[in-house]
Protein backbone atom coordinates (compact mmCIF):
# COMPACT_ATOMS: atom_id res chain seq x y z
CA UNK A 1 0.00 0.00 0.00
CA UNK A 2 1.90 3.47 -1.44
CA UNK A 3 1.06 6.26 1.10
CA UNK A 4 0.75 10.00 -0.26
CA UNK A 5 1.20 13.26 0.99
CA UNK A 6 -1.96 14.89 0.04
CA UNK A 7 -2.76 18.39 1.33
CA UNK A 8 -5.73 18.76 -0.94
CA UNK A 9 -8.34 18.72 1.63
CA UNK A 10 -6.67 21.44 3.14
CA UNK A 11 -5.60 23.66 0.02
CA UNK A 12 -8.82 24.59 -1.45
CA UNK A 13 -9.61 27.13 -3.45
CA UNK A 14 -11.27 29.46 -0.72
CA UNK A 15 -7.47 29.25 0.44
CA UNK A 16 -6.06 30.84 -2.97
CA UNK A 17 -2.57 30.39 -1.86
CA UNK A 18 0.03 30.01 -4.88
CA UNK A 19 2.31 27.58 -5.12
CA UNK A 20 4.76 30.31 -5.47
CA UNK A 21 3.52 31.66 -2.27
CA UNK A 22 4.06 28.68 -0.01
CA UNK A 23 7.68 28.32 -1.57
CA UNK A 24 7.97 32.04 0.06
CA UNK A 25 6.74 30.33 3.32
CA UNK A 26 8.02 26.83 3.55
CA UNK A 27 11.13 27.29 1.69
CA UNK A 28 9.91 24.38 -0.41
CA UNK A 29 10.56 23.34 -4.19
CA UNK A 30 7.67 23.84 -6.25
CA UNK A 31 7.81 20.47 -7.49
CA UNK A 32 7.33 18.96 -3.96
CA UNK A 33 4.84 21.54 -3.00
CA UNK A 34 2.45 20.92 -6.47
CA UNK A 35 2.65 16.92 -6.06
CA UNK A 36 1.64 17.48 -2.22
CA UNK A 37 -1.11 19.73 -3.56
CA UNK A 38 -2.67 17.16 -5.99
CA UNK A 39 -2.13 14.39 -3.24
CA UNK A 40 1.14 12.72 -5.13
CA UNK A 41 3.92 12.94 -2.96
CA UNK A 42 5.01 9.83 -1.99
CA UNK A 43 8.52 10.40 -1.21
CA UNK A 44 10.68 13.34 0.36
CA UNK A 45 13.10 13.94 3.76
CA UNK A 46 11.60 13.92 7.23
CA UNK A 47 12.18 17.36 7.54
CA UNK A 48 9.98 18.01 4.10
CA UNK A 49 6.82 16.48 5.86
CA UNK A 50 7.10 18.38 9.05
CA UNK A 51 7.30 21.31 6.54
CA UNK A 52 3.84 20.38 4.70
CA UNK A 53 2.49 19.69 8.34
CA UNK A 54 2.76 22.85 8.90
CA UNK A 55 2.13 24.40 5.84
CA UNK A 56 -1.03 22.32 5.96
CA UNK A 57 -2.15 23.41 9.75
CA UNK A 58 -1.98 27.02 8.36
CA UNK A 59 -4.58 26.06 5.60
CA UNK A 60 -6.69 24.21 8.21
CA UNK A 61 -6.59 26.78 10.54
CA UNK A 62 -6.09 24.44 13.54
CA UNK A 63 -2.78 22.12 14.55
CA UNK A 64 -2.49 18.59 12.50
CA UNK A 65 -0.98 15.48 12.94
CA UNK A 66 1.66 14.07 10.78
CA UNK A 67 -0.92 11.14 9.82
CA UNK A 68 -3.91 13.50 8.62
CA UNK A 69 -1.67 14.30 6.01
CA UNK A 70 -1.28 11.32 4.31
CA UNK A 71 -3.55 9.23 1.93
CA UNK A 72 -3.61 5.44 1.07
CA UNK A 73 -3.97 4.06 -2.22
């Protein structure tokens, strides 16, 4: 089972952040930070996910965990 990074839920539209914009923030490639967008990132360095954690928790307005980033496929 391939788990994914998928911050879609939390980077909606109603957000209108760019992707250039959360480079700015999470110091991020844009590669990383589109695939985690669309909900394909499935690979990356530790320090990477604590990055989209928090980039995520920003979006969401509220602290998440680690886990309610991911998806299974």
């Amino acid at each position: 089972m391939t788990k994914y990074v998928d911050l879609s839920s939390y980077w909606t539209e109603d957000k209108n952040i760019s992707i250039q914009k959360a480079k700015e923030m999470t110091g991020l490639d844009k590669r990383t930070l589109s695939s985690a967008k669309k909900g394909q990132l499935d690979r990356g360095h530790f320090e990477t996910l604590f990055k989209l954690r928090d980039l995520a928790s920003e979006l969401a307005g509220k602290p998440l965990t680690l886990e309610e980033i991911f998806s299974k496929e």
